[in-house]
PDB file of N, CA and C in Angstrom:
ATOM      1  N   UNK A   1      71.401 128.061 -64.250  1.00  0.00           N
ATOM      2  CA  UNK A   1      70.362 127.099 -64.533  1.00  0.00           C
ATOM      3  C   UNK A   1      70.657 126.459 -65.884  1.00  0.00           C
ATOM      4  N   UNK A   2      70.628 125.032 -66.067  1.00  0.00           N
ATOM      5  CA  UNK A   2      70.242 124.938 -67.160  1.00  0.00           C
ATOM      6  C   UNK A   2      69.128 124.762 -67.749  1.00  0.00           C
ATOM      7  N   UNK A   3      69.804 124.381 -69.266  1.00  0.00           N
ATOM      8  CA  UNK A   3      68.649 124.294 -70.116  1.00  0.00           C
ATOM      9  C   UNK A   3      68.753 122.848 -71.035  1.00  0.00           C
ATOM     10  N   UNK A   4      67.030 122.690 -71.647  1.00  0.00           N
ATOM     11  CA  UNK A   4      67.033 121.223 -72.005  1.00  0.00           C
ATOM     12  C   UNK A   4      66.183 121.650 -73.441  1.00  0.00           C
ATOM     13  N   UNK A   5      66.891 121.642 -74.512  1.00  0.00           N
ATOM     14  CA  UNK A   5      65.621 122.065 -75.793  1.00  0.00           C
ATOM     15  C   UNK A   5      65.386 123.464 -75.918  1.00  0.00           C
ATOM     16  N   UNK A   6      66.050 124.284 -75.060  1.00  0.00           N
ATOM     17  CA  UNK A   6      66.226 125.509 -75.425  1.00  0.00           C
ATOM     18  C   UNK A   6      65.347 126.095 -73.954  1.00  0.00           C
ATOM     19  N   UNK A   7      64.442 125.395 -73.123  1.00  0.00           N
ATOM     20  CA  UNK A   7      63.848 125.238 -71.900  1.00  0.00           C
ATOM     21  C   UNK A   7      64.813 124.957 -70.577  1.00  0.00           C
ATOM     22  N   UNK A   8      64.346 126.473 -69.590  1.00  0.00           N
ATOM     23  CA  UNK A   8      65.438 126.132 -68.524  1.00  0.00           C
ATOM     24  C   UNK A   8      64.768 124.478 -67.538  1.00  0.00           C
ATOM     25  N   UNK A   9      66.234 124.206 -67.009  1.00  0.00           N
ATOM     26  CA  UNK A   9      66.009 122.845 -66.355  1.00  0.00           C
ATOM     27  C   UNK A   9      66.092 122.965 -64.579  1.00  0.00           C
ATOM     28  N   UNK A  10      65.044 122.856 -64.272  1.00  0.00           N
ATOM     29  CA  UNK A  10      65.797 122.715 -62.631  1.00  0.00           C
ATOM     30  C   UNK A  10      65.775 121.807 -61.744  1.00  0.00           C
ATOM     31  N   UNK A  11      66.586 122.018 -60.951  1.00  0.00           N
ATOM     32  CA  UNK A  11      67.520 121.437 -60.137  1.00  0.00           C
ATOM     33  C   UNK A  11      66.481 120.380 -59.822  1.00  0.00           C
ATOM     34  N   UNK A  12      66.620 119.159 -58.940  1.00  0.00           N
ATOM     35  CA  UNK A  12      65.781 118.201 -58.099  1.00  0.00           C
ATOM     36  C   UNK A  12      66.393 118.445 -56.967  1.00  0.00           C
ATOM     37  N   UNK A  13      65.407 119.424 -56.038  1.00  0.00           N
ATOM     38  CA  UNK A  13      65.387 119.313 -54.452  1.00  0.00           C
ATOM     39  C   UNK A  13      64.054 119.231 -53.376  1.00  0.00           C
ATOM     40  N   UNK A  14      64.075 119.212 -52.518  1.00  0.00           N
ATOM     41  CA  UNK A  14      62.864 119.074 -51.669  1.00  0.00           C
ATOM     42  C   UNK A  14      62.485 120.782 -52.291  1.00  0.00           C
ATOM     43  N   UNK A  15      60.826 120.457 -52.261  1.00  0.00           N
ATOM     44  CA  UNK A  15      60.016 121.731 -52.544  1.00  0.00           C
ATOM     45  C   UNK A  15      59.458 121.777 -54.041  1.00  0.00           C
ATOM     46  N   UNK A  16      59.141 121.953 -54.446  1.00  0.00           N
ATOM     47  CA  UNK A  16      57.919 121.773 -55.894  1.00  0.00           C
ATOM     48  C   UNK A  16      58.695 121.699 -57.296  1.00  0.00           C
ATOM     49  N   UNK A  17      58.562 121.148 -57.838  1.00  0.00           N
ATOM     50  CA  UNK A  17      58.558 121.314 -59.485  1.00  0.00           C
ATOM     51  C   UNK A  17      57.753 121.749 -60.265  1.00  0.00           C
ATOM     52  N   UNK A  18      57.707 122.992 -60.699  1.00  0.00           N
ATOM     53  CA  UNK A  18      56.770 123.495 -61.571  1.00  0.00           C
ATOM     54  C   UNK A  18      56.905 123.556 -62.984  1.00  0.00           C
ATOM     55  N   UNK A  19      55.898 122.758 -63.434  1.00  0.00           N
ATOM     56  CA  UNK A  19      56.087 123.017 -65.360  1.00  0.00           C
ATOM     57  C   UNK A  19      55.468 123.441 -66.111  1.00  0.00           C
ATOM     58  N   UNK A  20      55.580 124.144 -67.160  1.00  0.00           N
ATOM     59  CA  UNK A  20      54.708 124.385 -68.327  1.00  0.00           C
ATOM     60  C   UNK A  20      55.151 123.972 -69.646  1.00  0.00           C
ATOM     61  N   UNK A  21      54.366 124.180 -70.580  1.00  0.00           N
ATOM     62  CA  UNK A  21      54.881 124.161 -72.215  1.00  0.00           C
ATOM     63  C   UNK A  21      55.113 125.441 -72.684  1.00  0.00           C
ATOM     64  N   UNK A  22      55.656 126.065 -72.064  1.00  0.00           N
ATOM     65  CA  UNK A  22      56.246 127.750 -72.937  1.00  0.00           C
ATOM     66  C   UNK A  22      54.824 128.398 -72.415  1.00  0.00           C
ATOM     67  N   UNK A  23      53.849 128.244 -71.851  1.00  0.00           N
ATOM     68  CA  UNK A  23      52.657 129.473 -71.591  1.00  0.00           C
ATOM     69  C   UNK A  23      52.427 129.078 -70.342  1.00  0.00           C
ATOM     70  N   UNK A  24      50.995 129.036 -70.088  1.00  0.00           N
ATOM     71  CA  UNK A  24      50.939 128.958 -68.670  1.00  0.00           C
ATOM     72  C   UNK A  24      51.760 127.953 -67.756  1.00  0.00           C
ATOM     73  N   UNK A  25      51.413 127.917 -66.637  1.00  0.00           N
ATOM     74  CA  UNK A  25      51.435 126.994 -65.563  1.00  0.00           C
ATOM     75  C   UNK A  25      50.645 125.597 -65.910  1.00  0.00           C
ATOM     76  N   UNK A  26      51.751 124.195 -65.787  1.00  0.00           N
ATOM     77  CA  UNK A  26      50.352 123.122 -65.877  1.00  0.00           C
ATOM     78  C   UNK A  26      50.294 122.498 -64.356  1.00  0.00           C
ATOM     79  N   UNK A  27      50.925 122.507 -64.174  1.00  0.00           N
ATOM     80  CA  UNK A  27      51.179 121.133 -63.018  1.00  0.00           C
ATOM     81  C   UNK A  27      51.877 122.099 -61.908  1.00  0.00           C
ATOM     82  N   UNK A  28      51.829 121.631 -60.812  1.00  0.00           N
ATOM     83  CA  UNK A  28      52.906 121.617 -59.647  1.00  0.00           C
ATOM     84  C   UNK A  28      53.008 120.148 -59.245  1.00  0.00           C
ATOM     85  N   UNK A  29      54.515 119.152 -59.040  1.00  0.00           N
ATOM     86  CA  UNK A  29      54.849 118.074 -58.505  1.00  0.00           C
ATOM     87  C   UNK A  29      55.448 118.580 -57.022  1.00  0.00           C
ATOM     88  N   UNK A  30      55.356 118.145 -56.303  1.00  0.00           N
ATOM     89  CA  UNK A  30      55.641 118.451 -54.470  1.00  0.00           C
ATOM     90  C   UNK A  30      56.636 117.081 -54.918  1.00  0.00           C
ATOM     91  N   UNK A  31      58.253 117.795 -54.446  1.00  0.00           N
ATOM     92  CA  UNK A  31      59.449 116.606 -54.048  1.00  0.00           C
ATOM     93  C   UNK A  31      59.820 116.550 -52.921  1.00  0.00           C
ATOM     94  N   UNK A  32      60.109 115.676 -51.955  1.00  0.00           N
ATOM     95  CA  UNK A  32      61.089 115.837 -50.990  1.00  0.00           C
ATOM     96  C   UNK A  32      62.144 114.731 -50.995  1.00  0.00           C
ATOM     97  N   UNK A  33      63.227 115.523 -50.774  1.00  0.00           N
ATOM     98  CA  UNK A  33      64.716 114.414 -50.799  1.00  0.00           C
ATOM     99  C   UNK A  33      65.203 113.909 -49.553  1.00  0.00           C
ATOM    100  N   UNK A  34      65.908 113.181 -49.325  1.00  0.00           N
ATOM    101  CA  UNK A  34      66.930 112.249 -48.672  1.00  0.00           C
ATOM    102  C   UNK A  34      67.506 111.355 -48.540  1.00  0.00           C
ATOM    103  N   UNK A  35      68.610 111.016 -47.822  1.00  0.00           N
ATOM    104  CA  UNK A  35      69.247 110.049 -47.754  1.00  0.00           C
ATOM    105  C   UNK A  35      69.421 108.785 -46.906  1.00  0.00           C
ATOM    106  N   UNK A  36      69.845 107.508 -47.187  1.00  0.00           N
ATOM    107  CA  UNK A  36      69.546 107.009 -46.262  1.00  0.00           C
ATOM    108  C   UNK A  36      70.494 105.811 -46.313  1.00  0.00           C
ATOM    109  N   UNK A  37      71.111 104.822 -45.473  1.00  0.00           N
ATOM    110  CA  UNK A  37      71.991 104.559 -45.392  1.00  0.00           C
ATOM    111  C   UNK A  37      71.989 102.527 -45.601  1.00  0.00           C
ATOM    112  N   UNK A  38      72.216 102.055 -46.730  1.00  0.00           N
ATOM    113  CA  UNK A  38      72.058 100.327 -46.794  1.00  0.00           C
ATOM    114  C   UNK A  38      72.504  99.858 -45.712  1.00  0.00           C
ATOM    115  N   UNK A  39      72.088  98.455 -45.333  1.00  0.00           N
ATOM    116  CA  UNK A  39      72.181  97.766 -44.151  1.00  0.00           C
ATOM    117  C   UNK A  39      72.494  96.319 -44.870  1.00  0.00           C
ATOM    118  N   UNK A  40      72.284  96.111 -46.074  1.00  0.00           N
ATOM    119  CA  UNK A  40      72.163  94.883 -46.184  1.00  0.00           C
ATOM    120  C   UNK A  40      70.739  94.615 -46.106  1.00  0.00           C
ATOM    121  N   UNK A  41      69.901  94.475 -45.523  1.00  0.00           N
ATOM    122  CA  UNK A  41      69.013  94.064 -45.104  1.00  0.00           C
ATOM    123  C   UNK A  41      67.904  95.158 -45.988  1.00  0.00           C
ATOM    124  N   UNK A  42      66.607  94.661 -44.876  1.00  0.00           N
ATOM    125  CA  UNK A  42      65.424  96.216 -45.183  1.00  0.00           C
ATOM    126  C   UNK A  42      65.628  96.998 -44.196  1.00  0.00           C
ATOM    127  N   UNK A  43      65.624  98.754 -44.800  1.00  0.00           N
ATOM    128  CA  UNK A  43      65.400  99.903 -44.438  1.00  0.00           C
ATOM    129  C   UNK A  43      64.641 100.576 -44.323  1.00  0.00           C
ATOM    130  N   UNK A  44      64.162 100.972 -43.133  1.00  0.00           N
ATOM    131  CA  UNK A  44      63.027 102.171 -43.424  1.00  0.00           C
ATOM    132  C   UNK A  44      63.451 103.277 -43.061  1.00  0.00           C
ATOM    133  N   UNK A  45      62.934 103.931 -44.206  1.00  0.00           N
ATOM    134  CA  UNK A  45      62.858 105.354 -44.205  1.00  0.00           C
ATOM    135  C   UNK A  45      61.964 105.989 -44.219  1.00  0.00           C
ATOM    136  N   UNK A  46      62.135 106.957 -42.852  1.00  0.00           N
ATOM    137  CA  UNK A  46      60.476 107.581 -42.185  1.00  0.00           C
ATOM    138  C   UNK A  46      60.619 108.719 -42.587  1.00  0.00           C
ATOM    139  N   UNK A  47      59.437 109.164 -43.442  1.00  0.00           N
ATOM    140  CA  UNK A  47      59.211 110.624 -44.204  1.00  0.00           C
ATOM    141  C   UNK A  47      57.958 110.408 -44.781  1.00  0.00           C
ATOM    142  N   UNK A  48      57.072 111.830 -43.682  1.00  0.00           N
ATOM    143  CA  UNK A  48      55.398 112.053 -43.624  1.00  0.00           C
ATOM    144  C   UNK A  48      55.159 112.272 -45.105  1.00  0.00           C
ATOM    145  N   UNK A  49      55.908 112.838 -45.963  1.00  0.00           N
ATOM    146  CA  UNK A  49      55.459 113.009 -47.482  1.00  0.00           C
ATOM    147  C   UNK A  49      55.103 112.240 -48.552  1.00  0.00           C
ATOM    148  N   UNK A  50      55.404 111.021 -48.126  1.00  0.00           N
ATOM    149  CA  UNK A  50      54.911 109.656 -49.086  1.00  0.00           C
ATOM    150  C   UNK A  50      53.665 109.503 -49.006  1.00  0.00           C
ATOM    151  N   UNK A  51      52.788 109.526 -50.295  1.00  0.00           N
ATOM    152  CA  UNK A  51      51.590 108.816 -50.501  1.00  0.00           C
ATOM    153  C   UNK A  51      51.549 107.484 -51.343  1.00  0.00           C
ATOM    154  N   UNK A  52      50.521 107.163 -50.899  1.00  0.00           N
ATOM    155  CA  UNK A  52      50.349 105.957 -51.945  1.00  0.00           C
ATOM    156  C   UNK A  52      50.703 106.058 -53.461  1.00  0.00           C
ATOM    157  N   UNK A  53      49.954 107.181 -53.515  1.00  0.00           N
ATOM    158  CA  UNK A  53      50.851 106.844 -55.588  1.00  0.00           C
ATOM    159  C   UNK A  53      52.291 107.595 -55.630  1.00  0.00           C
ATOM    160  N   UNK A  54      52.793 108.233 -54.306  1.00  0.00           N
ATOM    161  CA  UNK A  54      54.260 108.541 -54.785  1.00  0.00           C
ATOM    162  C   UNK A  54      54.972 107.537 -55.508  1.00  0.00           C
ATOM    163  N   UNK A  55      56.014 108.034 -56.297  1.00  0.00           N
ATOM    164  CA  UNK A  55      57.195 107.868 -56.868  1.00  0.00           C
ATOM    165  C   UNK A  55      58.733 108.291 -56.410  1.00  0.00           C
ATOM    166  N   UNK A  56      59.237 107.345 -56.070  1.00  0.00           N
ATOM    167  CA  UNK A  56      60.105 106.669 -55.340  1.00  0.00           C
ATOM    168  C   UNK A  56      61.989 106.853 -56.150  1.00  0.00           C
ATOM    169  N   UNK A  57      62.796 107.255 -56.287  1.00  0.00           N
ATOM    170  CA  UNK A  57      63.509 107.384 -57.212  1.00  0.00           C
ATOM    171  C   UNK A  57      64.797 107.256 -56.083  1.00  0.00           C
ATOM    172  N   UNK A  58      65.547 106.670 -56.747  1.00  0.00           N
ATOM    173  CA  UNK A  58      66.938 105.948 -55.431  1.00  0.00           C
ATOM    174  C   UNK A  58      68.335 106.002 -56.423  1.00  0.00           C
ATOM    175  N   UNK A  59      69.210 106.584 -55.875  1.00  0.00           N
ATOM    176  CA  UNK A  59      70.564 106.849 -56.867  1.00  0.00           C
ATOM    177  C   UNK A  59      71.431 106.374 -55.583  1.00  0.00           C
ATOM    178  N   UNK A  60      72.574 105.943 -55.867  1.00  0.00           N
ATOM    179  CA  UNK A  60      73.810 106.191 -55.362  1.00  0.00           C
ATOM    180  C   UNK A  60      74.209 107.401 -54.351  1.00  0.00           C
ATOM    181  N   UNK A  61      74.959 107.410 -53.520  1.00  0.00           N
ATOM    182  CA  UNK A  61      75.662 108.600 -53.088  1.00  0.00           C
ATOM    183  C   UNK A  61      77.353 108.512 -53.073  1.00  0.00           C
ATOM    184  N   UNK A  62      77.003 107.500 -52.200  1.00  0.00           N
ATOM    185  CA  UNK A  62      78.635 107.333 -51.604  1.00  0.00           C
ATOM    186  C   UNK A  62      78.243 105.814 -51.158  1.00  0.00           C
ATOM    187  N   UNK A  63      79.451 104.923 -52.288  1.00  0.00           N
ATOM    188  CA  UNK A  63      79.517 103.589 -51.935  1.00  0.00           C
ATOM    189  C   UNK A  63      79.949 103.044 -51.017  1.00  0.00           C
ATOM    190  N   UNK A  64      79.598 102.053 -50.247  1.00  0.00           N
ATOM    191  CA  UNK A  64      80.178 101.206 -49.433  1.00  0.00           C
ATOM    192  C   UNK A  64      79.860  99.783 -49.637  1.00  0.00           C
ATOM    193  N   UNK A  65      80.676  98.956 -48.366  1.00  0.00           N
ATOM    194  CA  UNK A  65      80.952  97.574 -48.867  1.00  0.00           C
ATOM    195  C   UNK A  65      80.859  97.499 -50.204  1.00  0.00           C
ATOM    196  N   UNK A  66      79.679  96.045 -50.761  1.00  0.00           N
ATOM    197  CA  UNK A  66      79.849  95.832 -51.790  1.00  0.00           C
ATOM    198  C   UNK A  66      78.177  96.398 -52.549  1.00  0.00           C
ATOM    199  N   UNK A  67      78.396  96.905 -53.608  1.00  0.00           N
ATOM    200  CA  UNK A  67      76.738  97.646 -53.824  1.00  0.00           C
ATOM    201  C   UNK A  67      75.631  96.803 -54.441  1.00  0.00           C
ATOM    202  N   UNK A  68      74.820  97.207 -53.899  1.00  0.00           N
ATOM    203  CA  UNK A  68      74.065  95.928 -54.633  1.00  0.00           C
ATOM    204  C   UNK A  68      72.364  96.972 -55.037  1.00  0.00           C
ATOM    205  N   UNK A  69      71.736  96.257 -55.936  1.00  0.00           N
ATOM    206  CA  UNK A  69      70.356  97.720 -56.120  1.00  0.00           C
ATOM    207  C   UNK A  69      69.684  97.981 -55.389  1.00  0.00           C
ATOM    208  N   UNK A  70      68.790  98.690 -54.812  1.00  0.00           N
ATOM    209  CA  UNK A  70      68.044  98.914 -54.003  1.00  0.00           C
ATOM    210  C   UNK A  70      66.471  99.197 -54.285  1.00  0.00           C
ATOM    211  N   UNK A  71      65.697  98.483 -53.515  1.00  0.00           N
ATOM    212  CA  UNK A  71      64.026  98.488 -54.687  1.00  0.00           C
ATOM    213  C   UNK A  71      63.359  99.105 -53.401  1.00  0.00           C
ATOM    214  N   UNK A  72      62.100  99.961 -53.413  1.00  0.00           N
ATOM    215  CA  UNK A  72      61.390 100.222 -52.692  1.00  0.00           C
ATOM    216  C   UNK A  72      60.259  98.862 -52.490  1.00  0.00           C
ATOM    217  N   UNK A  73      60.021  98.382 -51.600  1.00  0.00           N
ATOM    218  CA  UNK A  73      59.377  97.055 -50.862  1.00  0.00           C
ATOM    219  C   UNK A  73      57.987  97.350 -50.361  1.00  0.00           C
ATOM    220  N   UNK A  74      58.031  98.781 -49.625  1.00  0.00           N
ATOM    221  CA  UNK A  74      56.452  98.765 -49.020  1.00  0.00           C
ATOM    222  C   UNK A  74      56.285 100.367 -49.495  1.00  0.00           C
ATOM    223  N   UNK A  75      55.598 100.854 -48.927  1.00  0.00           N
ATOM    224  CA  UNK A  75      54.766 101.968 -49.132  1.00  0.00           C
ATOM    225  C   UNK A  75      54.109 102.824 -47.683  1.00  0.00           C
ATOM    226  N   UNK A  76      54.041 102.801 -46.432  1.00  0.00           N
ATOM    227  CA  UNK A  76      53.220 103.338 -46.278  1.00  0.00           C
ATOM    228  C   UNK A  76      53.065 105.177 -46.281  1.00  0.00           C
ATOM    229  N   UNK A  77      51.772 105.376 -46.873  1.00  0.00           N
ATOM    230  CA  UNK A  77      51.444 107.252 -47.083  1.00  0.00           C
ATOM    231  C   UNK A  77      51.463 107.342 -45.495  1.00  0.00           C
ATOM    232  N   UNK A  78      51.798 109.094 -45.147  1.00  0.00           N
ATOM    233  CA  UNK A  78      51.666 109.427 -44.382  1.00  0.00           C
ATOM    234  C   UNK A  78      53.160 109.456 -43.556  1.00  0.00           C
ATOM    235  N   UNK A  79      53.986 107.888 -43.636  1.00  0.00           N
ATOM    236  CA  UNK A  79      54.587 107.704 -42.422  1.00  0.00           C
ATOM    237  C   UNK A  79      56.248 106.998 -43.420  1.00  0.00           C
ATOM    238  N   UNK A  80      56.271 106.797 -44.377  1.00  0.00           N
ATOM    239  CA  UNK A  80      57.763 106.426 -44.722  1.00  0.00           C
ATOM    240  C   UNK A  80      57.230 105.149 -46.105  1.00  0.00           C
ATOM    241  N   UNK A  81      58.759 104.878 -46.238  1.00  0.00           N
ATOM    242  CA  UNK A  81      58.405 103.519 -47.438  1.00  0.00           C
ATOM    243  C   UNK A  81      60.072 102.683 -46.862  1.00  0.00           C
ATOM    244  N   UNK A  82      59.829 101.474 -46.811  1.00  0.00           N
ATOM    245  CA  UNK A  82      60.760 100.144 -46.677  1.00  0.00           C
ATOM    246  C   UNK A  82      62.064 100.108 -47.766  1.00  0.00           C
ATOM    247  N   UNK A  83      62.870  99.968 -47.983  1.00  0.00           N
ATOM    248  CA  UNK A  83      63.841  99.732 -49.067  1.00  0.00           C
ATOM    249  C   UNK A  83      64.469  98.252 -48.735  1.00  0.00           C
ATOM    250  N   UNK A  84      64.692  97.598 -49.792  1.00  0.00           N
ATOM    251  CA  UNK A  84      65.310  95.952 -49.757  1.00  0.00           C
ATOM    252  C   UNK A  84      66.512  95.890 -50.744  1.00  0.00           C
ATOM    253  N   UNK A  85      67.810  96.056 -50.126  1.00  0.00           N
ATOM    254  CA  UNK A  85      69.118  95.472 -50.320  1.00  0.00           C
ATOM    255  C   UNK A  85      69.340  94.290 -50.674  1.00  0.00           C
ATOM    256  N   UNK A  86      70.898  94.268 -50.582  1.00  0.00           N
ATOM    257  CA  UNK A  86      71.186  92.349 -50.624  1.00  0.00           C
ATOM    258  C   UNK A  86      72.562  92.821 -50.135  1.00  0.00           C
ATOM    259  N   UNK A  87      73.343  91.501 -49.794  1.00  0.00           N
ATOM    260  CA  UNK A  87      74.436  91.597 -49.118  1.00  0.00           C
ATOM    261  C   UNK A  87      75.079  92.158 -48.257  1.00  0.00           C
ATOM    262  N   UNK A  88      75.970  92.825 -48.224  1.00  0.00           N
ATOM    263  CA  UNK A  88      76.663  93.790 -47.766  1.00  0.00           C
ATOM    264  C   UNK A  88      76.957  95.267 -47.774  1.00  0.00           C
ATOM    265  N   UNK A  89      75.895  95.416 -48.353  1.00  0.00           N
ATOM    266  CA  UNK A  89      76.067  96.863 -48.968  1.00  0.00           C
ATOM    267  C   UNK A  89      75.641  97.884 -47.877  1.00  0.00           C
ATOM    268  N   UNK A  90      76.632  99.016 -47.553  1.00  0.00           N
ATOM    269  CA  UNK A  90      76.752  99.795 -46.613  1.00  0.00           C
ATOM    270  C   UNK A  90      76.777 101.090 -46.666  1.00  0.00           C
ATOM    271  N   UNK A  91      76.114 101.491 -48.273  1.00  0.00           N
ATOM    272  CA  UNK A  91      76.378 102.786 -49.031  1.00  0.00           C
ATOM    273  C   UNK A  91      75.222 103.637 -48.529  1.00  0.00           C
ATOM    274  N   UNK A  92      75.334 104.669 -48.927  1.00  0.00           N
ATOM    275  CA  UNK A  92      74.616 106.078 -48.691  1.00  0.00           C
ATOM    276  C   UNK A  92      74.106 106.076 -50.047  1.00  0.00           C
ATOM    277  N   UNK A  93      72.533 106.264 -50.012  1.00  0.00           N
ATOM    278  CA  UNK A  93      71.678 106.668 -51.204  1.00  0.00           C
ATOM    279  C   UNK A  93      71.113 107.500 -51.303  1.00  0.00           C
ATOM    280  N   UNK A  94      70.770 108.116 -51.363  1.00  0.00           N
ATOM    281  CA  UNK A  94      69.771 109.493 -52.558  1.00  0.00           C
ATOM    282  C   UNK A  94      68.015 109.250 -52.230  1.00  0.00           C
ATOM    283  N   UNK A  95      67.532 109.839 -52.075  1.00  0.00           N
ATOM    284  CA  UNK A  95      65.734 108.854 -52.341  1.00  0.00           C
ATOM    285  C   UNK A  95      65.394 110.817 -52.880  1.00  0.00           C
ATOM    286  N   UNK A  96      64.054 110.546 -53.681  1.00  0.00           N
ATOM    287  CA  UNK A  96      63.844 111.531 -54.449  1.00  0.00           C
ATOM    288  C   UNK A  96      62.196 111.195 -54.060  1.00  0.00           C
ATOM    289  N   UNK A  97      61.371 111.553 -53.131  1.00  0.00           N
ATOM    290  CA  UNK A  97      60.193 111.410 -53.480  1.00  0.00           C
ATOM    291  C   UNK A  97      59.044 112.457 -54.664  1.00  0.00           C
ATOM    292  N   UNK A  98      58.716 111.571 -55.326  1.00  0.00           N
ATOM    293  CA  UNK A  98      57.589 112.473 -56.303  1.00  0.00           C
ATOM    294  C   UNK A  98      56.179 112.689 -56.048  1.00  0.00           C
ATOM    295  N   UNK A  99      55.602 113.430 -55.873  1.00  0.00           N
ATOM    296  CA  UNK A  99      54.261 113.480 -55.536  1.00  0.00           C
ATOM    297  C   UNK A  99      53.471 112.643 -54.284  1.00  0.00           C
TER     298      UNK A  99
END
């Protein structure tokens, strides 16, 4: 594990983030991960764990064609959120949902 400030750091995977300030428990954040694949176009990606105030977090995986950024577009809780490309881009991304 690491550490950040002398505080261990962990990993980002599907299943909770728990934090404190050195004493108790404050928070639990609920994550779930996956991947999903550019089209160029809009994508949806269907995953029941999105709510309305989730947070949305999109990295790279494995590039293809040509890369271009990728923004989350819609939202819906319950049932997935939209992603909007540009061009050609044919890469494999990362999605990190937060809460």
């Amino acid at each position: 594990m690491a550490s950040s400030y002398g505080a261990p750091v962990q990993a980002l995977a599907s299943g909770v983030f728990e934090y404190d300030e050195g004493g108790t428990l404050r928070a639990v954040l609920p994550i779930t991960c996956g991947t999903f694949i550019a089209t160029g176009s809009a994508v949806t990606v269907a995953n029941t764990a999105v709510t309305a105030s989730s947070q949305i977090l999109i990295t790279l995986k494995t590039a293809g064609g040509t890369v271009s950024a990728q923004f989350v577009q819609t939202i819906t809780p319950g049932t997935g959120f939209t992603v909007i490309g540009g061009g050609s881009d044919s890469s494999t991304y990362n999605y990190a949902i937060l809460g």
